[in-house]
Protein backbone atom coordinates (compact mmCIF):
# COMPACT_ATOMS: atom_id res chain seq x y z
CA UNK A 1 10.28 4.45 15.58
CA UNK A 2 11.31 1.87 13.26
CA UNK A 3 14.51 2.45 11.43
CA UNK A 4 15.22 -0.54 8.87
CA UNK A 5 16.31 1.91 6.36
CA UNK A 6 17.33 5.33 6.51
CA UNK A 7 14.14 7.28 5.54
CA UNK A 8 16.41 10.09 4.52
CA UNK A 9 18.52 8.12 1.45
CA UNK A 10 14.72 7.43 0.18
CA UNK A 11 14.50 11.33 0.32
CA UNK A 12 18.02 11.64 -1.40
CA UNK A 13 16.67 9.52 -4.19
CA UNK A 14 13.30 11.49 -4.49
CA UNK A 15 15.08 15.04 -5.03
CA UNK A 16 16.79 13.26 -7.80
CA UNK A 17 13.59 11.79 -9.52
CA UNK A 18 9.76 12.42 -8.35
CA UNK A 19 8.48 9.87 -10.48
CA UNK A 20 10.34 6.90 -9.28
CA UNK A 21 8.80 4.22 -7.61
CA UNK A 22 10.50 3.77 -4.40
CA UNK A 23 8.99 1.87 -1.51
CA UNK A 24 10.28 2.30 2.57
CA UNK A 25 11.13 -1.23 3.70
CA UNK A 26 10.23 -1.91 7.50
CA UNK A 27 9.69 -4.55 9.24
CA UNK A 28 7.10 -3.85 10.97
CA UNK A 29 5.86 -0.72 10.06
CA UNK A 30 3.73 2.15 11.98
CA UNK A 31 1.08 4.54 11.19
CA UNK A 32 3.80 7.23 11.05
CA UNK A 33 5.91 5.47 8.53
CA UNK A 34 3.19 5.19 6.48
CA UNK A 35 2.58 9.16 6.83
CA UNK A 36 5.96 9.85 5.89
CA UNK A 37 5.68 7.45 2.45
CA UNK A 38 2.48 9.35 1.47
CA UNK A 39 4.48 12.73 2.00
CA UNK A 40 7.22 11.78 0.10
CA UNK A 41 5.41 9.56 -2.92
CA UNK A 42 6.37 6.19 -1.78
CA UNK A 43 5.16 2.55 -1.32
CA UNK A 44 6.00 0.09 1.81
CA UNK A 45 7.56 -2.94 1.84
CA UNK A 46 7.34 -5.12 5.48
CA UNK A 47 8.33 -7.70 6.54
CA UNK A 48 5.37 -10.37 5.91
CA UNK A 49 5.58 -12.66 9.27
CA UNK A 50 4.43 -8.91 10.85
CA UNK A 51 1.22 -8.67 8.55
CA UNK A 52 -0.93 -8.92 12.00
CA UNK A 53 1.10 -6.27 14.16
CA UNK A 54 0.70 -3.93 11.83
CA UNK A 55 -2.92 -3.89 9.83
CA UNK A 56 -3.83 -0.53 10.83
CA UNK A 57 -0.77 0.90 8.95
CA UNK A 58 -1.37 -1.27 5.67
CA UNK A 59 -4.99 -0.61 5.58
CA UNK A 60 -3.91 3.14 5.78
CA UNK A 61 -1.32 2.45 3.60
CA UNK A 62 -3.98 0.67 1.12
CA UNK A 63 -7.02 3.97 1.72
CA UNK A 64 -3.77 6.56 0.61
CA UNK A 65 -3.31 4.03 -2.87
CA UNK A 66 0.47 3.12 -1.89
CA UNK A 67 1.93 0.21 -3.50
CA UNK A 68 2.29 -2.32 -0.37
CA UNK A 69 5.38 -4.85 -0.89
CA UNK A 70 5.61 -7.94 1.30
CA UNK A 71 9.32 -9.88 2.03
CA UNK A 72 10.85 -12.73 2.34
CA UNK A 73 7.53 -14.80 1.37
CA UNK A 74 9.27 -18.47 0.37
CA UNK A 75 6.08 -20.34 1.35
CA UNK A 76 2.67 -20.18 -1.34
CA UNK A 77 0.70 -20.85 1.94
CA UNK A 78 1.23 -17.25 2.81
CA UNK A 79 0.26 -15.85 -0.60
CA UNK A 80 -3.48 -15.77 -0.49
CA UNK A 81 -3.24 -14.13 3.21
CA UNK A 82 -1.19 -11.34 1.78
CA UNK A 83 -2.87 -10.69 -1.04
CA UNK A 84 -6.48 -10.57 0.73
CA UNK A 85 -4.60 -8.07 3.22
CA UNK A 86 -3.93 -5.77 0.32
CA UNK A 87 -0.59 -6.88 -1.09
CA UNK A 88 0.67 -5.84 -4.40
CA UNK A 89 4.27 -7.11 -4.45
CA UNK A 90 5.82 -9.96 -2.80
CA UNK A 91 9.49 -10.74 -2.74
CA UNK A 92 10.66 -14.09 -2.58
CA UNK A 93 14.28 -15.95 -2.66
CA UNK A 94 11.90 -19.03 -4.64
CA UNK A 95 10.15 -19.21 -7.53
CA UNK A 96 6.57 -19.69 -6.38
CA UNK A 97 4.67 -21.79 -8.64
């Protein structure tokens, strides 16, 4: 299993507040992570150079209506790929034009 971040902080934070957006970050995350963010009201966030290692857990993640968060994207020739593969939020360290 994948531990990038402690999935129980993410709970932590939930008890305090169950309407704020929070989203897991993994890099390359599994049908089981995305099981866990639909129990507990959360988005992902992946890594994006692992879109094609993990498309069955984004198009889950995408069926269940999570918010889907892509990082460290500094290149605009990646954009269009992640947002055709259901992307909502991309992080970058540049401005993208």
């Amino acid at each position: 299993m994948n531990k990038d971040f402690e999935k129980e902080y993410l709970e932590q934070y939930r008890a305090l507040d169950k309407d704020i957006q929070m989203l897991y970050l993994s890099s390359e995350p599994t049908v089981e992570d995305i099981e866990w963010c639909a129990e507990n009201n959360a988005g992902i966030n992946f890594y994006f150079g692992n879109l094609y290692k993990c498309t069955k857990a984004i198009s889950l993640a995408k069926e269940k209506g999570m918010t889907i968060g892509a990082w460290t994207v500094d290149n605009t020739a990646f954009e269009d790929v992640l947002v055709l593969a259901g992307v909502d939020i991309i992080t970058t360290n540049k401005l993208l034009p």
